[in-house]
Protein backbone atom coordinates (compact mmCIF):
# COMPACT_ATOMS: atom_id res chain seq x y z
CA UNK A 1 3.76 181.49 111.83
CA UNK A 2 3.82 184.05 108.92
CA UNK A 3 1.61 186.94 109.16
CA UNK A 4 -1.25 185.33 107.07
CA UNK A 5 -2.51 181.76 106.21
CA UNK A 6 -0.19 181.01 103.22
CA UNK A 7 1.42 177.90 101.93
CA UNK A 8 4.38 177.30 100.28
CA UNK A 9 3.57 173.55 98.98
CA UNK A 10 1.93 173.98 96.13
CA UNK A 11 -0.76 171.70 96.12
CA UNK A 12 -3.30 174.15 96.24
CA UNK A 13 -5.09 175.56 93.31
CA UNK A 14 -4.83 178.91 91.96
CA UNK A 15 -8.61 181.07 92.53
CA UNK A 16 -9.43 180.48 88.87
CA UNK A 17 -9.05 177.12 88.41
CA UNK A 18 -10.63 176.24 92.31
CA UNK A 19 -13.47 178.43 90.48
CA UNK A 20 -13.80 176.15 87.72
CA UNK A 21 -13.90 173.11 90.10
CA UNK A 22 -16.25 174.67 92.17
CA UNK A 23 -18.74 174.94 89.70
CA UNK A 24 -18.77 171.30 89.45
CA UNK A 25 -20.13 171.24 92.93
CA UNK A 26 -22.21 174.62 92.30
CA UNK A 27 -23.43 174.57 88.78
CA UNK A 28 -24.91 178.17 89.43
CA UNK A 29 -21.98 179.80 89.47
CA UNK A 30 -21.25 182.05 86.95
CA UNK A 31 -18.16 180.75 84.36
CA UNK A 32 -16.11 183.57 85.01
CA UNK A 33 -15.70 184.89 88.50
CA UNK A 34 -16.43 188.28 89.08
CA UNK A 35 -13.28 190.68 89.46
CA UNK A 36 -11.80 190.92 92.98
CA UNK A 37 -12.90 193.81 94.75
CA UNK A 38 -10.45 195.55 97.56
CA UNK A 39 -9.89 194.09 100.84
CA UNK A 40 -12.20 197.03 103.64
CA UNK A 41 -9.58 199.27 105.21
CA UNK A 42 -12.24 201.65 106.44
CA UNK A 43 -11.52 200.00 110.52
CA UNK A 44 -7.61 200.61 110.01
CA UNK A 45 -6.74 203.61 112.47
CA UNK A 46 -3.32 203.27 113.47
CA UNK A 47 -1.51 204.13 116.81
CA UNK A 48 -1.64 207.70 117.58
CA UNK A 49 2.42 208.96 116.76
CA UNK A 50 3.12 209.95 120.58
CA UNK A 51 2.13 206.15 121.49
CA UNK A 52 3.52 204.91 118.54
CA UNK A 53 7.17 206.91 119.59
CA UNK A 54 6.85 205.74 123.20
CA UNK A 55 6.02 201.80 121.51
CA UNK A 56 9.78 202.33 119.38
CA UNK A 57 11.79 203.33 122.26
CA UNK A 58 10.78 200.63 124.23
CA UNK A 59 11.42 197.76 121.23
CA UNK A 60 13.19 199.31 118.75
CA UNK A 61 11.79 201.15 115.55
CA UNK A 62 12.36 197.79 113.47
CA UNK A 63 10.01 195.42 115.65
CA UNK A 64 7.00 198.09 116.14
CA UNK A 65 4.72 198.41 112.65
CA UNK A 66 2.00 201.06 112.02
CA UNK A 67 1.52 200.99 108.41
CA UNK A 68 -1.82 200.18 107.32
CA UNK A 69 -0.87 197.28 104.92
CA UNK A 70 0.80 195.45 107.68
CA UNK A 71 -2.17 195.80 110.33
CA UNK A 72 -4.65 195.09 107.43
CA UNK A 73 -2.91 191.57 107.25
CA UNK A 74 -3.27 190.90 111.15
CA UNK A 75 -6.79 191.97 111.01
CA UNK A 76 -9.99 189.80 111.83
CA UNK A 77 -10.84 190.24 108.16
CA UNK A 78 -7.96 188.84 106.18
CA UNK A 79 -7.88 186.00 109.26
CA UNK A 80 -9.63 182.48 108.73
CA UNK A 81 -12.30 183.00 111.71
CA UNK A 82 -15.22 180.61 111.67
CA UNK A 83 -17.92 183.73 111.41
CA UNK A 84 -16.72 185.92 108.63
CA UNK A 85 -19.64 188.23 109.60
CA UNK A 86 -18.57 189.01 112.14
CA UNK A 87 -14.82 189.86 111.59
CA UNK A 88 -16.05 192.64 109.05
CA UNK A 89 -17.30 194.19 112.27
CA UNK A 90 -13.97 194.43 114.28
CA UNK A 91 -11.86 196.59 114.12
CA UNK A 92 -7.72 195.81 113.12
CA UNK A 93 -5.14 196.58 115.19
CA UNK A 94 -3.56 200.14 115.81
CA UNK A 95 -0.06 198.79 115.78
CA UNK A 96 2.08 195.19 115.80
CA UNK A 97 5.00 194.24 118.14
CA UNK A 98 7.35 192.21 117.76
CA UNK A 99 9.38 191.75 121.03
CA UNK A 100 12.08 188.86 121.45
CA UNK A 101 13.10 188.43 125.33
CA UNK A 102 10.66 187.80 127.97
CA UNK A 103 12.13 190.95 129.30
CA UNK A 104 10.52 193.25 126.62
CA UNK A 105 7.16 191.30 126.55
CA UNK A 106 6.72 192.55 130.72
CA UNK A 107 7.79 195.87 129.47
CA UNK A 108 5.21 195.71 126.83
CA UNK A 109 2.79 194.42 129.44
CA UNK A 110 3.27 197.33 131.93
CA UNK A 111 3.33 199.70 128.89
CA UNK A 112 0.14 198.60 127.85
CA UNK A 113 -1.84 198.85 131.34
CA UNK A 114 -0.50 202.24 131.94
CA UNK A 115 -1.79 203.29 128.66
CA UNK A 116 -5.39 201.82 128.87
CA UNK A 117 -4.49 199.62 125.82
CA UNK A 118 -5.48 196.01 125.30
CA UNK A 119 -2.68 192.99 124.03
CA UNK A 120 -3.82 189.93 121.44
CA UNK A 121 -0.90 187.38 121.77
CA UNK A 122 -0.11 186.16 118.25
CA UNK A 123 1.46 182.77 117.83
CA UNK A 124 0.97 180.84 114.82
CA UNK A 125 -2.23 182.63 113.25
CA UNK A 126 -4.56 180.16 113.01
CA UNK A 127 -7.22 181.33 115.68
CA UNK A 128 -6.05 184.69 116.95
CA UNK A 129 -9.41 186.51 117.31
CA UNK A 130 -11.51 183.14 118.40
CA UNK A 131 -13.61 183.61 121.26
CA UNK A 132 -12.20 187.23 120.99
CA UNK A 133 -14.13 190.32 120.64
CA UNK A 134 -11.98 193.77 119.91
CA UNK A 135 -15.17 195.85 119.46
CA UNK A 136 -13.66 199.19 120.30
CA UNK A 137 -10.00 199.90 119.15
CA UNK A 138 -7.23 200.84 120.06
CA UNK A 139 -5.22 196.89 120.57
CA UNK A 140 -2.14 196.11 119.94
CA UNK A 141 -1.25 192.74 118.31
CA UNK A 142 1.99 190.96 119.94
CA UNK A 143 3.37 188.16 117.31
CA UNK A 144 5.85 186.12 119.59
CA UNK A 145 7.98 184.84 115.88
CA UNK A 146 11.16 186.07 117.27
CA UNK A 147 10.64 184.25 120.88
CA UNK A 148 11.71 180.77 118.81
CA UNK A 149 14.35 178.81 120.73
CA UNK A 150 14.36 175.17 121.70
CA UNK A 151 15.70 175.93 125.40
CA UNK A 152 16.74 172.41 126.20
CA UNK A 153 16.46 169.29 125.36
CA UNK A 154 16.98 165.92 127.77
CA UNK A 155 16.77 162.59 125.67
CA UNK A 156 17.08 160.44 129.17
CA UNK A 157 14.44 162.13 130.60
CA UNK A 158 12.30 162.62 127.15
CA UNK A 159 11.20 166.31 127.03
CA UNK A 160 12.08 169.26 125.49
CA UNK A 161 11.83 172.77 126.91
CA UNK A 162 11.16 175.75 123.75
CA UNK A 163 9.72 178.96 123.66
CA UNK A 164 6.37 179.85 122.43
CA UNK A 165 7.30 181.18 118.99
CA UNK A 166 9.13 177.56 117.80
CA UNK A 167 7.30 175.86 114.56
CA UNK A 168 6.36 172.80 115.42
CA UNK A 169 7.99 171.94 111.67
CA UNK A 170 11.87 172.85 113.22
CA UNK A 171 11.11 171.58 116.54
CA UNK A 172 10.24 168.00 114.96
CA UNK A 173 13.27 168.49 112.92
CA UNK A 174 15.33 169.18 115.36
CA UNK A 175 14.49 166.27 118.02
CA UNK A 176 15.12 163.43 114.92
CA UNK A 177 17.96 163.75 115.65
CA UNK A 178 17.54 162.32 118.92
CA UNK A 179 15.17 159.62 117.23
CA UNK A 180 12.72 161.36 119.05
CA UNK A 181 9.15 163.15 118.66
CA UNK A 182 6.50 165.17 120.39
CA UNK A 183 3.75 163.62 118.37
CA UNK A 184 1.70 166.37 118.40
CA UNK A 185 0.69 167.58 114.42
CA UNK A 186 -1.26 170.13 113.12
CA UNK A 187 -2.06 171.44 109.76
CA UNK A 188 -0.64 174.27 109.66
CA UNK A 189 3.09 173.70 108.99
CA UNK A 190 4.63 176.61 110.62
CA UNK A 191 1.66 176.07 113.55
CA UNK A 192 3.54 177.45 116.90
CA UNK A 193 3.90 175.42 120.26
CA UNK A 194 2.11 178.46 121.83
CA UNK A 195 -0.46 179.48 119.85
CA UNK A 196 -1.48 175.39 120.17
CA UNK A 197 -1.18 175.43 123.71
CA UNK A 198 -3.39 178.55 123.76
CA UNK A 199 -5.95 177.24 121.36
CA UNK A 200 -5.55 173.58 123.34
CA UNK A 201 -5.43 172.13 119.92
CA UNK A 202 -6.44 168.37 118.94
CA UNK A 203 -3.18 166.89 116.88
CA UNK A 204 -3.74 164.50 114.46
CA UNK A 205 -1.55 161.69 116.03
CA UNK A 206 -3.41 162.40 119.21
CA UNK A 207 -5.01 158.69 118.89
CA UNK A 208 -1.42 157.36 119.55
CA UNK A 209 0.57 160.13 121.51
CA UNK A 210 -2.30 161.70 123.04
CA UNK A 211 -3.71 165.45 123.04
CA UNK A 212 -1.75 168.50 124.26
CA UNK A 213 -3.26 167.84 127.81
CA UNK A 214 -0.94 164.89 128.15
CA UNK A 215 2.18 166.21 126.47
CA UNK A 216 2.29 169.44 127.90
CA UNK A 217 4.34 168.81 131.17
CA UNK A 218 4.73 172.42 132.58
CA UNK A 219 3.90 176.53 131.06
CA UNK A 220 5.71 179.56 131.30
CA UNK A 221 3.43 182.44 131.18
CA UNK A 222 3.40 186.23 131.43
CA UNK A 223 0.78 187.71 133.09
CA UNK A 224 0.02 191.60 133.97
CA UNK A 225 0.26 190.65 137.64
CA UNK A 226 3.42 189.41 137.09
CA UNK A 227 5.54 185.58 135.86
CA UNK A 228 3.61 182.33 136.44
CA UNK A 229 4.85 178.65 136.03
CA UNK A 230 2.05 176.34 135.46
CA UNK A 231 2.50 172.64 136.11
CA UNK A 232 0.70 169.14 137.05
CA UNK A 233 0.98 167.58 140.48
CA UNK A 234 -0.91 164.74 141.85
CA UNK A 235 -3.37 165.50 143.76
CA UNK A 236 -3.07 169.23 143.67
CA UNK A 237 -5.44 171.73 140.95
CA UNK A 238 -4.51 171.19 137.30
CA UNK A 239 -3.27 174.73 137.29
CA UNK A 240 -2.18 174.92 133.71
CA UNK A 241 -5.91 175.23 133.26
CA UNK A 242 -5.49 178.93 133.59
CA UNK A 243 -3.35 178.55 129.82
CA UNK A 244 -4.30 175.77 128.07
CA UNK A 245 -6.74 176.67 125.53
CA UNK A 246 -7.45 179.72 127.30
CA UNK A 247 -6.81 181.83 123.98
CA UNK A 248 -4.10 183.83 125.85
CA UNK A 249 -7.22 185.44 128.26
CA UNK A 250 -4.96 185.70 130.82
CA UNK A 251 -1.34 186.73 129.42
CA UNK A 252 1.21 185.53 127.32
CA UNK A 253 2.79 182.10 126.57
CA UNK A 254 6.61 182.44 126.51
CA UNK A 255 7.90 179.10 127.47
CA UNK A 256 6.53 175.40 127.22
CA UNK A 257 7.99 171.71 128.68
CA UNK A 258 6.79 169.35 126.07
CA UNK A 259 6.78 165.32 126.63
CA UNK A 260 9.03 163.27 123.86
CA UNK A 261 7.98 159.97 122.78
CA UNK A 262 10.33 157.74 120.36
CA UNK A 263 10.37 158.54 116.77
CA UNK A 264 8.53 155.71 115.07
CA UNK A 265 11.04 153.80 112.46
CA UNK A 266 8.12 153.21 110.06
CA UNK A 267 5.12 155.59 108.38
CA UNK A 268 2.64 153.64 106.74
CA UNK A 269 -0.55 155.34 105.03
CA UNK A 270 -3.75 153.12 104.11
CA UNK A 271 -6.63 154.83 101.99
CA UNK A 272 -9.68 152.73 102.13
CA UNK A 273 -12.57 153.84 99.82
CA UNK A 274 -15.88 153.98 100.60
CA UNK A 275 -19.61 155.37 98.89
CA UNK A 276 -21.24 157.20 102.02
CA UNK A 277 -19.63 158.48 105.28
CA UNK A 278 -21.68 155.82 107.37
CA UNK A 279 -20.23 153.65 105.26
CA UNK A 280 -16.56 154.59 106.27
CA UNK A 281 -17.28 155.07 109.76
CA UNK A 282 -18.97 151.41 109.86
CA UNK A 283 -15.28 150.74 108.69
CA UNK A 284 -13.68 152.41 111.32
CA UNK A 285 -15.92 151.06 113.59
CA UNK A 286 -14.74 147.85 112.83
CA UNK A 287 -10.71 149.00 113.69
CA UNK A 288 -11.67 150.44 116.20
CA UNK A 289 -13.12 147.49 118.35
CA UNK A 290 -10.51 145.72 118.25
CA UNK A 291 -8.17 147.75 119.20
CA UNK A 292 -5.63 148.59 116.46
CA UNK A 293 -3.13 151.82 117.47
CA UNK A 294 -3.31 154.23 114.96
CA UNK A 295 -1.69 157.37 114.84
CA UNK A 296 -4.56 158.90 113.04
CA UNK A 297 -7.29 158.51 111.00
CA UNK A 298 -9.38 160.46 108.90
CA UNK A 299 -12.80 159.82 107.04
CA UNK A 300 -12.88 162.92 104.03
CA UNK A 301 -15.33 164.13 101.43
CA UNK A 302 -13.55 162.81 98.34
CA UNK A 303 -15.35 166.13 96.82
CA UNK A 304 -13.15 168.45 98.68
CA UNK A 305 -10.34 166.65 98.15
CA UNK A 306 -10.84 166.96 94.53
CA UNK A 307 -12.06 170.79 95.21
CA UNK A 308 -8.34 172.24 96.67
CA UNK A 309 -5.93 169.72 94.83
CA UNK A 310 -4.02 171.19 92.10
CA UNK A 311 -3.58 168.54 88.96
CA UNK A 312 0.78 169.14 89.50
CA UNK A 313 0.26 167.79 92.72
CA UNK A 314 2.33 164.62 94.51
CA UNK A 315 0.98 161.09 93.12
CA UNK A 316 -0.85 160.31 96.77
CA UNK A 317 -3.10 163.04 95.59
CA UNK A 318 -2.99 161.19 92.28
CA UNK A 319 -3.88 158.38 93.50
CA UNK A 320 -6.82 159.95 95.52
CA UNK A 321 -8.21 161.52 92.32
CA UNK A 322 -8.19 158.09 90.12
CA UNK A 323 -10.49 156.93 93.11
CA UNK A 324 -12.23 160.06 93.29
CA UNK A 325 -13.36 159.14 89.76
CA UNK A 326 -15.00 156.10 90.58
CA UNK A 327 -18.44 156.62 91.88
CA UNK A 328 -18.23 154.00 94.54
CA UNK A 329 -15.36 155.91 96.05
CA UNK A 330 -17.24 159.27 97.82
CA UNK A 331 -15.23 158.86 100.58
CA UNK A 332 -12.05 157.80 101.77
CA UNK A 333 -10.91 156.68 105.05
CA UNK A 334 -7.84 157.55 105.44
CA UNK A 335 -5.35 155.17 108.04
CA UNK A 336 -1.55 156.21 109.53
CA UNK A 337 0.36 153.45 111.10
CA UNK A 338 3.31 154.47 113.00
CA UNK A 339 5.50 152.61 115.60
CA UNK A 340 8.38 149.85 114.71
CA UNK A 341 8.47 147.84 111.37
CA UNK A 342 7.12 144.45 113.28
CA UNK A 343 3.80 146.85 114.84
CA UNK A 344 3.25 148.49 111.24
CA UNK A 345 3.23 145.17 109.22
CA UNK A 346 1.20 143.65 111.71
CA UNK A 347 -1.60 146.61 112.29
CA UNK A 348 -1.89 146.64 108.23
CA UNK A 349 -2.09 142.41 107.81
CA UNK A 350 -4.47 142.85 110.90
CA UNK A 351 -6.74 145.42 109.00
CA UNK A 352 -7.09 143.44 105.50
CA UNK A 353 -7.96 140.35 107.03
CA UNK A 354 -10.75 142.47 108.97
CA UNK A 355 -12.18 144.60 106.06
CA UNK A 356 -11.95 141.82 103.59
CA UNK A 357 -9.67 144.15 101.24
CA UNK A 358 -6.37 142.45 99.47
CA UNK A 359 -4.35 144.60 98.88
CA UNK A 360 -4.89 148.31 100.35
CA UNK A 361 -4.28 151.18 98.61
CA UNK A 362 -0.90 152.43 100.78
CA UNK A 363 1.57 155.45 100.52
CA UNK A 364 4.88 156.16 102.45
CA UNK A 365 4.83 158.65 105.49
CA UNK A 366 2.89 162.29 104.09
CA UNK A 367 2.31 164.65 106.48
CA UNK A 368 -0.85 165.85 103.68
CA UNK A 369 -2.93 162.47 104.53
CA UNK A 370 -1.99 162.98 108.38
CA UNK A 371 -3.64 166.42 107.97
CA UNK A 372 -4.63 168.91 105.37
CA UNK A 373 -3.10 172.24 105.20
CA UNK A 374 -5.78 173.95 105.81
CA UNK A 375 -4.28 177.34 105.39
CA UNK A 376 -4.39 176.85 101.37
CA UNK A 377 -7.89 176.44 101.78
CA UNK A 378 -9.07 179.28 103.82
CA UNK A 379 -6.89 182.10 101.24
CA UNK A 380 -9.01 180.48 98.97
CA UNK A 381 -12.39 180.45 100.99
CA UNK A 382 -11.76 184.17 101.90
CA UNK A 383 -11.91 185.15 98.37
CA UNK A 384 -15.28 183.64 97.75
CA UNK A 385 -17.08 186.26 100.42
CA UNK A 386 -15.42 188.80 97.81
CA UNK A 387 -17.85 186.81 95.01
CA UNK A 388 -20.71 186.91 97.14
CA UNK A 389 -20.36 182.63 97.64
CA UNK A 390 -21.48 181.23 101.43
CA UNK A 391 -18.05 180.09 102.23
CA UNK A 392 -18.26 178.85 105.95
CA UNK A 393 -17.36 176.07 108.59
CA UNK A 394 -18.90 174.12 111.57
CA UNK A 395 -17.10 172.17 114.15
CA UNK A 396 -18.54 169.76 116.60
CA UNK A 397 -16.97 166.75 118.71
CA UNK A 398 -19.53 163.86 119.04
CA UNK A 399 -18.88 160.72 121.26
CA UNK A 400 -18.81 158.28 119.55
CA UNK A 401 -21.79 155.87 120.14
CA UNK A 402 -23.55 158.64 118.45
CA UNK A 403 -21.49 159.40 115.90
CA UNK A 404 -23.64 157.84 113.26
CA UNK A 405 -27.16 158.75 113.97
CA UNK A 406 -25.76 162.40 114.88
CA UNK A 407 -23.94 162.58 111.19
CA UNK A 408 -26.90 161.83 109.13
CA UNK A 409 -28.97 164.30 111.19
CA UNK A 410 -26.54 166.78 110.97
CA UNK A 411 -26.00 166.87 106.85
CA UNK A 412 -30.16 166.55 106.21
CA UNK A 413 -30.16 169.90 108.68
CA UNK A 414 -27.22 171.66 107.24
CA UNK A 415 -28.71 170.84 103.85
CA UNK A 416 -31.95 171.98 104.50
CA UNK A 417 -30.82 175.67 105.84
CA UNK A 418 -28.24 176.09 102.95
CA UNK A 419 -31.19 175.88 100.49
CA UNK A 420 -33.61 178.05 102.75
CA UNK A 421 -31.70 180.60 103.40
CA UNK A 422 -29.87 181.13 99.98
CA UNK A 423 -32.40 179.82 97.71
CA UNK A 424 -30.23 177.46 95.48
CA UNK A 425 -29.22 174.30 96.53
CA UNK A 426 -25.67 173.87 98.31
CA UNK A 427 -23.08 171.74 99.05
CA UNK A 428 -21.89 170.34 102.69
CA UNK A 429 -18.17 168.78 102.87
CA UNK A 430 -18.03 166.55 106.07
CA UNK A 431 -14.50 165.50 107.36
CA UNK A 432 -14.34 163.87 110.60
CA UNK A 433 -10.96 163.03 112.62
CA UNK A 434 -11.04 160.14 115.03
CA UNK A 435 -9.79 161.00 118.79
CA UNK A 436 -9.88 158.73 121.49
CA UNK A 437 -13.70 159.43 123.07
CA UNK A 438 -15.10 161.55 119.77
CA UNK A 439 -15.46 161.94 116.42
CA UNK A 440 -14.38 165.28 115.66
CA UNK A 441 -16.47 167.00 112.91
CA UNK A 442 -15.75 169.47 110.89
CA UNK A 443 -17.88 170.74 107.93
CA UNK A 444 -17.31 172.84 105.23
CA UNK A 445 -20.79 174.69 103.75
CA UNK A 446 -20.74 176.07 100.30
CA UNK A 447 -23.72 177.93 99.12
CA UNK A 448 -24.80 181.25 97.62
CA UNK A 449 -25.77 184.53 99.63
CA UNK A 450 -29.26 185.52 99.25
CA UNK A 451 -30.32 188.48 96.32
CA UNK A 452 -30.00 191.63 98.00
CA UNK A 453 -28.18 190.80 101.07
CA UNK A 454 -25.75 192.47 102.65
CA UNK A 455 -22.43 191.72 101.38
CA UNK A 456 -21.23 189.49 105.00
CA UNK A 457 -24.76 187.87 104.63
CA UNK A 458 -24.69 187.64 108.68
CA UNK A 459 -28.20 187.10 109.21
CA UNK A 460 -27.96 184.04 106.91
CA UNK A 461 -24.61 182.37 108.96
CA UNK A 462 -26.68 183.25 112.28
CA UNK A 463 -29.59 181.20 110.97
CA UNK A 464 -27.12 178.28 109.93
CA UNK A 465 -25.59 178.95 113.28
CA UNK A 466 -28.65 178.32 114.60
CA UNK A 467 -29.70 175.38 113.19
CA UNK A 468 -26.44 173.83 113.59
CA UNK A 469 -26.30 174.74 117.50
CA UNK A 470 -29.81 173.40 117.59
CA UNK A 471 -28.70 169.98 116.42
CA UNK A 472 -25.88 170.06 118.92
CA UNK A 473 -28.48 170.48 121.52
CA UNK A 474 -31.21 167.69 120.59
CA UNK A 475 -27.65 165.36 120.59
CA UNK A 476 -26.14 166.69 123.62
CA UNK A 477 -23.00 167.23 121.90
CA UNK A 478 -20.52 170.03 123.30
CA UNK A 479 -18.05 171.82 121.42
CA UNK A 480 -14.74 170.18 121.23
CA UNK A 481 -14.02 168.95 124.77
CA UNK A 482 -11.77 171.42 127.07
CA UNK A 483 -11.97 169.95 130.72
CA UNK A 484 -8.38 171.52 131.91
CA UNK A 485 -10.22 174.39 130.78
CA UNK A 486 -14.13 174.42 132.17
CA UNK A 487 -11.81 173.74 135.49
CA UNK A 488 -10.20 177.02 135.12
CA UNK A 489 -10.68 179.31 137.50
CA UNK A 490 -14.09 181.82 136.80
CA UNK A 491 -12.39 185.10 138.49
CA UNK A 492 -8.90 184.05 137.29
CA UNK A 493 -8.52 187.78 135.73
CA UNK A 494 -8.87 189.26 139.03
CA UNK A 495 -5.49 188.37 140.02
CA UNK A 496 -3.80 187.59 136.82
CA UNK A 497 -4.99 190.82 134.55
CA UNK A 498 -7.24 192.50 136.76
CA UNK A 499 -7.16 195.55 134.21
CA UNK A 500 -8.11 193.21 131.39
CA UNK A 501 -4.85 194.12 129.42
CA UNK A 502 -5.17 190.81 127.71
CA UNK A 503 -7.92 190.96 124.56
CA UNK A 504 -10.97 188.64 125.09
């Protein structure tokens, strides 16, 4: 992935008019938005220029960066990180590397413990620093975007072999044609098969190809201790454990064994409108019982949708505005049907004879309704902490028998603390993604920072925090669920980094 969360599709608005839209949702906005002030540099202290000398001889000059604009852009600030708060607090990093072979990342690693300095693997972008904590600098950032080869590929045996760095964008691009896919998608386009093995990601198609878990057949990691290959075997420890959504805690992710499936000959996208959330997940309740493979669905806040579309945008998202307009249509629930012609015509006949709705609203295959970009979003979010708006997110996965109840307690709380806390009434934009066992949540709070408060507002997110976690708790709902990686082993850093040269 690029250095930052940027987009290139253009269906994102620009910060004035997303302003303007916004104050549909937050009438106490002010019409014009206050001027942009300067992204905090005050935590930028680059590598010292022996290290930084010693760093160039053993990469090259060209593929070692110092200079503060660069490191501001890998820094906890300027990434999306679900407690903004907090990231003010960290430092950036003293320095970025860029190595390409496997060979220079166990230089870098013996480099690194020799020196007393800590390593934060960089794959896609997306969730560098979470569950990370770089209180005291110095750290050195190591973006794998040059480690990006598909190894090998075996169309008899179905699976691919790539290094970290690969998009999954190319990689899918590159197995059609073989007429076949990994299923796995995420929504960030140039998303990295590391950084989601790291992070243990949830794809949207995981309802018909399954999660990472199943797909990942075997890991190639770098460790400080030295190379590991991590693999399943019956009735043996699940040892990739140690890397799967681990966060890189251990070492590095150079090399992964992915599972392919067959392309599907037919997309098919169904957008089913609906007043209230309970509403649409009565709906998919209904689907659900009986059965019907999708390869994803989505229930989302028509209001957000509205929020981030940009009026040049492709006619799906024209097509989600006209019903957008309607009052009846709050929320959409939003279907993708892969597989052959025969199991797409039948799956869609098969859901209109069910919901009672003749015909559907449909689009051809749109990799925007399988899963927002939510890169666009978060530049835009980012900028609103720079206006003094509560710009925030909450996650949680909820099985689904109490996926209902759980919702409407959830909102009423999250409404509740957004007006308590900031004094004006806010907004809370629910979108929930169906997996096999949970509905996985994730909310979007808009809201104002309280007069006088600091300009991160932290003890306000700690209180939503709070509340939030609190809910959880009366629900027994976990965060999303990681059992390859609760299995992991507790004192897995004493023989894998024993120094800690790995950030967390």
């Amino acid at each position: 992935m690029s250095t930052s969360p940027t987009s290139t599709s253009g269906a994102v608005r620009d910060f004035n008019e997303f302003w303007a839209a916004l104050r549909q949702l937050l009438p106490q906005l002010p019409v014009v938005p206050a001027p942009k002030s300067p992204p905090a540099t005050s935590h930028i202290i680059p590598l010292e220029e022996a290290l930084q000398l010693s760093l160039q001889q053993l990469l090259e000059p060209a593929r070692v960066t110092c200079d503060a604009e660069t490191l501001q852009r890998y820094s906890p600030q300027f990434c999306h990180t679900r407690q903004v708060s907090q990231a003010a607090a960290m430092p950036a990093p003293a320095a970025v590397a860029f190595p390409n072979s496997e060979q220079e990342i166990a230089q870098l690693l013996t480099w690194a413990e020799e020196r007393e300095l800590r390593l934060l693997p960089w794959g896609g972008g997306s969730h560098p620093y979470y569950h990370k904590h770089p209180e005291a600098a110095p750290y050195i950032v190591v973006d794998l975007r040059y480690l990006n080869r598909i190894l090998e590929v075996s169309p008899q045996q179905r699976w691919v072999r790539a290094q970290a760095g690969v998009a999954w964008a190319p990689l899918e691009e590159s197995l059609a044609t073989h007429k076949l896919t990994t299923g796995q998608c995420y929504p960030w386009m140039t998303a990295s098969t590391g950084g989601s093995i790291a992070a243990n990601n949830i794809g949207a198609k995981a309802l018909r190809y399954g999660d990472l878990s199943r797909n990942v057949l075997a890991i190639k990691a770098l460790c400080p201790a030295g190379p590991i290959r991590l693999s399943s075997r019956p009735g043996a420890p699940d040892e990739r454990s140690l890397m799967l959504g681990t966060y890189g805690s251990w070492g590095i992710i150079t090399e992964a064994t992915l599972r392919l499936h067959p392309a599907p000959q037919e997309q098919l996208n169904l957008i089913i409108a609906r007043s209230s959330i309970a509403e649409a997940l009565a709906a998919l309740e209904i689907l659900r019982s009986v059965g019907i493979r999708f390869a994803a669905a989505r229930i989302t806040n028509a209001r957000e949708l509205s929020l981030f579309s940009n009026a040049s945008s492709s006619s799906i998202r024209q097509l989600l505005r006209n019903l957008i307009g309607s009052t009846t249509a709050e929320f959409q629930l939003l279907l993708t049907l892969e597989g052959t012609r025969e199991e797409v015509s039948g799956a869609r006949r098969q859901i209109e004879e069910l919901l009672r709705e003749k015909p559907l609203q449909m689009s051809g295959g749109d990799a925007q309704l399988c899963e927002p970009d939510y890169a666009q979003e978060w530049v835009l979010l980012r900028q609103l902490w720079m206006q003094r708006v509560l710009a925030t997110d909450l996650t949680a996965a909820v099985p689904w028998h109490n996926a209902a109840p759980f919702l409407r307690d959830w909102e009423e709380a999250l409404h509740s603390i957004l007006l308590t806390t900031g004094g004006l009434p806010g907004q809370t934009l629910t979108t929930l993604w169906a997996t096999e066992d949970h509905a996985v949540l994730r909310t979007l709070l808009l809201g104002f920072q309280p007069a006088g408060a600091m300009a991160d507002s932290e003890e306000q997110i700690q209180d939503i925090q709070a509340v939030a976690l609190a809910i959880k708790q009366r629900w027994h709902v976990e965060e999303p669920p990681t059992v390859l990686v609760s299995k992991a082993l507790d004192n897995a850093g004493d023989f894998l980094d024993p120094n800690s040269v790995m950030l967390r």
